[in-house]
C-alpha atoms as a PDB file:
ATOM      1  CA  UNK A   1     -42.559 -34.304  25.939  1.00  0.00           C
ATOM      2  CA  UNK A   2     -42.195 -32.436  22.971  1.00  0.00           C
ATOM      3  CA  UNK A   3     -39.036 -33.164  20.544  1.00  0.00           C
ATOM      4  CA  UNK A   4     -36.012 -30.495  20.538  1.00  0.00           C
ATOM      5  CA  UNK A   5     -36.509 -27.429  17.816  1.00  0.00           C
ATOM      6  CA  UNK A   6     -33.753 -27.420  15.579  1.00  0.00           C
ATOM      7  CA  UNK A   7     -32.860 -24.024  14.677  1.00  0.00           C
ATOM      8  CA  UNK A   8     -31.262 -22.941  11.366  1.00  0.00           C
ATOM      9  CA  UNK A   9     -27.990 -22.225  11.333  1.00  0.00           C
ATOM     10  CA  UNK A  10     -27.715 -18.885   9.868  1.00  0.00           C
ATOM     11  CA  UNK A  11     -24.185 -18.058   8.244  1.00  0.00           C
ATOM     12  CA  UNK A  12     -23.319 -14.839   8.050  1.00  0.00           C
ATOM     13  CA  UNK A  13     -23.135 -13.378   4.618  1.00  0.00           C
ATOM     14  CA  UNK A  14     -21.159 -11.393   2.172  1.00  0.00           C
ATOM     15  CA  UNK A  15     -24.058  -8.881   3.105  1.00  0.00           C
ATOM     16  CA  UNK A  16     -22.986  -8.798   6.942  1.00  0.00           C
ATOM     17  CA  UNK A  17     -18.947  -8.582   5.762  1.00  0.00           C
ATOM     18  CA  UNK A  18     -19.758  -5.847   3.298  1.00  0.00           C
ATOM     19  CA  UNK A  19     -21.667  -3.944   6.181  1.00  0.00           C
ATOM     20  CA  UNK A  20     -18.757  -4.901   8.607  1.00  0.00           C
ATOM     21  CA  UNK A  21     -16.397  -3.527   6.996  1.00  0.00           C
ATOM     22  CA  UNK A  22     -17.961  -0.310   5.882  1.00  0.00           C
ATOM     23  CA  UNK A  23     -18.536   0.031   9.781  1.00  0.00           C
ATOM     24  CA  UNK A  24     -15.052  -1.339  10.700  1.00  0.00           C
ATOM     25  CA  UNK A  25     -13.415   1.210   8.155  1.00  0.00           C
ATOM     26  CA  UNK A  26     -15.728   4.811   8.514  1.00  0.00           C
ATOM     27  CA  UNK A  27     -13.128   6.109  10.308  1.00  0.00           C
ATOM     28  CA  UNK A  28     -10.424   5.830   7.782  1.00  0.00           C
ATOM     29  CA  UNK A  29     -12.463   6.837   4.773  1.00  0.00           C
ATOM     30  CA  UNK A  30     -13.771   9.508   3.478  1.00  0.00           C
ATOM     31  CA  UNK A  31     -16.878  10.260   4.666  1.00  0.00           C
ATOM     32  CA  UNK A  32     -18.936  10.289   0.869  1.00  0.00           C
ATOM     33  CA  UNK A  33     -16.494   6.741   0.382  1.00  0.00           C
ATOM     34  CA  UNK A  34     -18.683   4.121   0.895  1.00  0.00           C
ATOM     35  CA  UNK A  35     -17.704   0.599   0.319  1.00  0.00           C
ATOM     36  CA  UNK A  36     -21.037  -1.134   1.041  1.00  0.00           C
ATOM     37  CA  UNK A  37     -21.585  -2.571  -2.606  1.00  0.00           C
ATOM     38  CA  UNK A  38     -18.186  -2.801  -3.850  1.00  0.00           C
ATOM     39  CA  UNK A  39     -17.206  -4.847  -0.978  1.00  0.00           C
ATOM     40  CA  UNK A  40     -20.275  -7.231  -1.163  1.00  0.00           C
ATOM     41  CA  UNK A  41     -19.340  -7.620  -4.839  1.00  0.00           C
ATOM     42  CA  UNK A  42     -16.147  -8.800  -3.992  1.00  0.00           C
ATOM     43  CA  UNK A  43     -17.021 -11.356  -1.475  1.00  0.00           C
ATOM     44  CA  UNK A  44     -19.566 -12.884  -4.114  1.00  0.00           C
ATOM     45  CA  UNK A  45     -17.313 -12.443  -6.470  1.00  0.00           C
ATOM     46  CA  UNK A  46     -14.025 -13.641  -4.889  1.00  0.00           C
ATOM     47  CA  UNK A  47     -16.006 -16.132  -2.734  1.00  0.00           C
ATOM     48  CA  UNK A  48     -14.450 -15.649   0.313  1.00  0.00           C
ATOM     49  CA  UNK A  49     -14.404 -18.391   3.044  1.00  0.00           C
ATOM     50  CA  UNK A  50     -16.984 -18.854   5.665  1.00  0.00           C
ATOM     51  CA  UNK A  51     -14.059 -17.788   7.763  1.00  0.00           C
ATOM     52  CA  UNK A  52     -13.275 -15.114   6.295  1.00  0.00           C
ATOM     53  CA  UNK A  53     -17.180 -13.797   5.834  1.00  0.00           C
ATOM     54  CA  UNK A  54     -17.878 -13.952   9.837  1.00  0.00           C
ATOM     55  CA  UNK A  55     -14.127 -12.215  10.403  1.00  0.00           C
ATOM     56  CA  UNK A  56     -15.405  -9.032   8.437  1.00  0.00           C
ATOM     57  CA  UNK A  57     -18.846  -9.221   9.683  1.00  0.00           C
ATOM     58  CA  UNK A  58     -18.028  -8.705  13.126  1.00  0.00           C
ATOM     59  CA  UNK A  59     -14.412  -6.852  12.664  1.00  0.00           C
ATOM     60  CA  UNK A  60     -13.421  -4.007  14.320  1.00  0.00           C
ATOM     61  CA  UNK A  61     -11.531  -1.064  13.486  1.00  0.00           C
ATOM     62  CA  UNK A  62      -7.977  -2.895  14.408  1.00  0.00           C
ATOM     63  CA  UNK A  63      -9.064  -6.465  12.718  1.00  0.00           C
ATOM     64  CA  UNK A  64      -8.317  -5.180   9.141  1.00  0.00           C
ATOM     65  CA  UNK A  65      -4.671  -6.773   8.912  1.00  0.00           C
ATOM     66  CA  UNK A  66      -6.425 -10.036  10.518  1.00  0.00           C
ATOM     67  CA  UNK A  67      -9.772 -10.411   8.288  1.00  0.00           C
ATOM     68  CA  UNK A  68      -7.833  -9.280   5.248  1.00  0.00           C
ATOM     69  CA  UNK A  69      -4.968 -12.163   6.350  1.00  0.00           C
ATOM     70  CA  UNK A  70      -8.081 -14.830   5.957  1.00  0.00           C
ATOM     71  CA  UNK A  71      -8.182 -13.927   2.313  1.00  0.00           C
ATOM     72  CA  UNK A  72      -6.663 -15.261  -0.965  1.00  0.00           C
ATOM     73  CA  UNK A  73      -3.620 -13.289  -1.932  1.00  0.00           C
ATOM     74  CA  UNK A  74      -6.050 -11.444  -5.031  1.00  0.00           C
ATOM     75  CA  UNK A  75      -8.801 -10.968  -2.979  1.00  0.00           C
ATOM     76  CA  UNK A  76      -6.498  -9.190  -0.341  1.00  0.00           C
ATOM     77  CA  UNK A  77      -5.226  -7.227  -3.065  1.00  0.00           C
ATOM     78  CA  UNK A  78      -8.539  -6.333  -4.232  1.00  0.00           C
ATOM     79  CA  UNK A  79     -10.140  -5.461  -0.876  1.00  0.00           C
ATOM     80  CA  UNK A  80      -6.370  -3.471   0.087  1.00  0.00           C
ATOM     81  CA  UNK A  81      -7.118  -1.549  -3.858  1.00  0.00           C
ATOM     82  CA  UNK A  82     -11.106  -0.228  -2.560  1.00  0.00           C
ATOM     83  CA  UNK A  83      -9.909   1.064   0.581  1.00  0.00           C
ATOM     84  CA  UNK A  84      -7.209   3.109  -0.478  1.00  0.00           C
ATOM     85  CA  UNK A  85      -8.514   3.989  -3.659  1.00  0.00           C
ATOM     86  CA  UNK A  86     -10.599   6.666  -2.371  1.00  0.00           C
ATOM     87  CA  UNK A  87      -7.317   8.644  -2.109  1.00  0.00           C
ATOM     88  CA  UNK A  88      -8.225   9.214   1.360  1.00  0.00           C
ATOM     89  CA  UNK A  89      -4.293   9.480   3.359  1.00  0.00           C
ATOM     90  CA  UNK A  90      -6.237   7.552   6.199  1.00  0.00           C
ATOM     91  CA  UNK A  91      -7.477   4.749   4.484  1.00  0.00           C
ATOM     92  CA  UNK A  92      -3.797   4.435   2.650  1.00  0.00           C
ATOM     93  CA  UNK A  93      -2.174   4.434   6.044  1.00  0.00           C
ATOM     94  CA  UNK A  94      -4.827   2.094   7.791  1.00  0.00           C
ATOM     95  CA  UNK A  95      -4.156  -0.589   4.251  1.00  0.00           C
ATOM     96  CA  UNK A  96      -0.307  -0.165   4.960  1.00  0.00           C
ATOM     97  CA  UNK A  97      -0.628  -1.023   8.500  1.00  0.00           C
ATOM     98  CA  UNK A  98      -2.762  -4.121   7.308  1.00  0.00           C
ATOM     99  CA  UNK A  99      -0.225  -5.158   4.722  1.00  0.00           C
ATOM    100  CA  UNK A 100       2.593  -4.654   7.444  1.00  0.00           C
ATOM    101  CA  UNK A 101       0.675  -6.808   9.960  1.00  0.00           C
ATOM    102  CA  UNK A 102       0.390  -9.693   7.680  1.00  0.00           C
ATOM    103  CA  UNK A 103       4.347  -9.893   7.248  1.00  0.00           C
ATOM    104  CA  UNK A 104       6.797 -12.313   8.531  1.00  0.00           C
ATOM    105  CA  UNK A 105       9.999 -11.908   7.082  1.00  0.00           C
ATOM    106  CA  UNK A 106      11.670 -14.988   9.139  1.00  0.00           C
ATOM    107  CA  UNK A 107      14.888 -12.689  10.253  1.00  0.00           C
ATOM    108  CA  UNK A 108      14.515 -11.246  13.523  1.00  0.00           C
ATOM    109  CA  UNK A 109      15.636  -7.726  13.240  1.00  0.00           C
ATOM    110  CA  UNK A 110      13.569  -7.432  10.013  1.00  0.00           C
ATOM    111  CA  UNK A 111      10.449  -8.855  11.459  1.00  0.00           C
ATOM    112  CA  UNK A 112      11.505  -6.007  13.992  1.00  0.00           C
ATOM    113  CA  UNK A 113      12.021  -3.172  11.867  1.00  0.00           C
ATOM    114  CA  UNK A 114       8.560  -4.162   9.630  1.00  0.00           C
ATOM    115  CA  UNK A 115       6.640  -3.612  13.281  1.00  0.00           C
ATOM    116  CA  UNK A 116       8.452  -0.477  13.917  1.00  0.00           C
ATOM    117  CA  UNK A 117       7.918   0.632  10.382  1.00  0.00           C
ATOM    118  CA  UNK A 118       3.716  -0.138  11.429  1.00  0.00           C
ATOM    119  CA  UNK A 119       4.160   1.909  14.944  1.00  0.00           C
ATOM    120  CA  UNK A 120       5.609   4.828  12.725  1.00  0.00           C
ATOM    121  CA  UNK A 121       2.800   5.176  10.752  1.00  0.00           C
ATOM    122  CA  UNK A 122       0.490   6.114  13.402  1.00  0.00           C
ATOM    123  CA  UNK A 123       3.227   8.548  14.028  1.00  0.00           C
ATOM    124  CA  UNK A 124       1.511  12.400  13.315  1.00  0.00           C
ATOM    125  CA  UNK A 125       4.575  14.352  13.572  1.00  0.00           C
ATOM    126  CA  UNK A 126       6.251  12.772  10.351  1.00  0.00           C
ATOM    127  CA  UNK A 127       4.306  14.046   7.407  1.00  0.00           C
ATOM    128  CA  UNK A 128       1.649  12.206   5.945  1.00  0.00           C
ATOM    129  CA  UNK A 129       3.025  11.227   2.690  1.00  0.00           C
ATOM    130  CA  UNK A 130       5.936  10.452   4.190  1.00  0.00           C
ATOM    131  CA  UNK A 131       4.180   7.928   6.400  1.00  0.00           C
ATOM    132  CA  UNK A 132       1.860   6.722   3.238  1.00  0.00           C
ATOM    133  CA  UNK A 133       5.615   6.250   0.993  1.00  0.00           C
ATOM    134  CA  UNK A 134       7.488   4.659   3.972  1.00  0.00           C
ATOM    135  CA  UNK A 135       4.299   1.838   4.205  1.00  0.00           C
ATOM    136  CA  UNK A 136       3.775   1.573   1.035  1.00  0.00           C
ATOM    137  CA  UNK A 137       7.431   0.835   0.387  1.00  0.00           C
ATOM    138  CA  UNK A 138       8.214  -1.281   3.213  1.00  0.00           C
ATOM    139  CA  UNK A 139       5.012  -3.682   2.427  1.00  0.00           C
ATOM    140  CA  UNK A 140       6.145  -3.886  -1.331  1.00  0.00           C
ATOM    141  CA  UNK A 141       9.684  -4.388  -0.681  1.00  0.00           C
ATOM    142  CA  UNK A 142       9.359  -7.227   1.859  1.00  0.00           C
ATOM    143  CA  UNK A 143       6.704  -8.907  -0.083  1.00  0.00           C
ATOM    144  CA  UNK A 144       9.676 -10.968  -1.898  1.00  0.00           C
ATOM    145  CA  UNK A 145      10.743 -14.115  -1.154  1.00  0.00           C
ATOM    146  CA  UNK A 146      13.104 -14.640   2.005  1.00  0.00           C
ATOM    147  CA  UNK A 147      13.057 -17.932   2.448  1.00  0.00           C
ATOM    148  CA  UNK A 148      15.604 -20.559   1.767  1.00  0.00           C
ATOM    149  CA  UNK A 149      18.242 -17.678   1.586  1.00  0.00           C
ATOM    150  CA  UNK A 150      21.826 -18.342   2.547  1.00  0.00           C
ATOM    151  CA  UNK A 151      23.631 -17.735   5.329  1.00  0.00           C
ATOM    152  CA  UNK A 152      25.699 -15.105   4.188  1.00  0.00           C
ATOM    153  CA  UNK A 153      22.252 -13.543   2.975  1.00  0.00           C
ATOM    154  CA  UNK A 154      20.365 -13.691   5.659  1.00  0.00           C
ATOM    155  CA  UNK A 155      23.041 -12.191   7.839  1.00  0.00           C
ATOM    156  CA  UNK A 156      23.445  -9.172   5.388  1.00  0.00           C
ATOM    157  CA  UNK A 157      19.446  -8.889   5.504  1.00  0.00           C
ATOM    158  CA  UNK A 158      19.631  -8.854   9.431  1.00  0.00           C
ATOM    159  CA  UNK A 159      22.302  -6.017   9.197  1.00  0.00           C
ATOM    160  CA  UNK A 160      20.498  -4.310   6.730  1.00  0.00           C
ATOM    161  CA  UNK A 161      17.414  -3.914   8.749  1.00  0.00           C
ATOM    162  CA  UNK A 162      19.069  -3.830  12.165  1.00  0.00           C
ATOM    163  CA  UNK A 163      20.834  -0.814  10.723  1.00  0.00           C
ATOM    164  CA  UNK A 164      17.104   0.577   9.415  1.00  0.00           C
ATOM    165  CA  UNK A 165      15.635  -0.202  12.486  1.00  0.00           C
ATOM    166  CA  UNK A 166      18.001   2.077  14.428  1.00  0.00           C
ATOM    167  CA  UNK A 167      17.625   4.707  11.625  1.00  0.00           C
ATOM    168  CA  UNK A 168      13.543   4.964  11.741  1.00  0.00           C
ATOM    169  CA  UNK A 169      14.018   4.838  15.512  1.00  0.00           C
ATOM    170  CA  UNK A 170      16.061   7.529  15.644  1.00  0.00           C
ATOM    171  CA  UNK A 171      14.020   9.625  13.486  1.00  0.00           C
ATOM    172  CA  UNK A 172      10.967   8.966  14.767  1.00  0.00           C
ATOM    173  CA  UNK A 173      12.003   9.707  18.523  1.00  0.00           C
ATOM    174  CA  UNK A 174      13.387  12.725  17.258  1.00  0.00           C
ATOM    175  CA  UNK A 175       9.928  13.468  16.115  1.00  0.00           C
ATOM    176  CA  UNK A 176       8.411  12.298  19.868  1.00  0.00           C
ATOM    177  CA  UNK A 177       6.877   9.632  18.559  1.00  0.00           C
ATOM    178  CA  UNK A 178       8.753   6.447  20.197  1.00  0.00           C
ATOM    179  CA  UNK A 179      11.067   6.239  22.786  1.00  0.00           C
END
């Protein structure tokens, strides 16, 4: 009886991410945009977790919020920075939505009005650069610190966005985009 064959365990690489991403994000790009080196650069460079690596590597085109959520704050940045750098409306709208997907805000009707804010975006009726600024802004603005907030704060916040919420809602159905 012969012994067992080991075989190798082959990780994936920053190779494999770089290519699963450029497959992953064709759609959203420009077609002459390609990200194949950049992106393996950053990997290397960044070193991004094994995690991470087999996340982009085998990503599809809806997994960017949840790869992108396996990397380090900078490297998220960085990655967020090639794909929408190409000035290509799609690939800023596709980044927002990532950015947006990766929020929790902790306050119920703004954790509500973030996800309505993503469901906009794919939202063809409001104009593009509307939908680009309305991401953009959202993601930026709700990247500050909400916990450990008062009360009186946090029921203001939940106002604020419950108030939002029923304004975007109201445009956007307008529009015949959301019921």
């Amino acid at each position: 009886m012969r012994a067992p064959v080991l075989i190798a365990n082959h990780p994936r690489t920053c190779a494999l991410a770089a290519a699963g991403l450029e497959r992953a994000t064709v759609a959203v790009r420009d077609p002459d945009v390609e990200v194949l080196d950049p992106a393996r650069a950053l990997c290397a460079n960044d070193a991004w977790t094994t995690e991470a690596v087999d996340c982009f590597a085998t990503m599809t085109e809806d997994d960017l919020g949840r790869c992108a959520g396996l990397l380090a704050p900078k490297s998220r940045e960085a990655l967020f920075a090639l794909l929408a750098g190409h000035e290509s409306s799609t690939a800023a709208i596709a980044v927002a939505r990532a950015k947006l997907s990766l929020m929790h805000v902790g306050i119920a009707a703004c954790d509500r009005f973030i996800g309505a804010v993503s469901a906009a975006l794919a939202c063809e009726e409001l104009p593009l650069d509307t939908r680009i600024q309305l991401g953009n802004e959202t993601a930026d603005f709700w990247s500050l610190p909400t916990s450990g907030l008062p009360a009186d704060a946090q029921a203001k916040m939940s106002a604020t966005c419950g108030a939002s919420l029923q304004t975007l809602q109201q445009h956007v159905a307008a529009l015949g985009c959301m019921p």
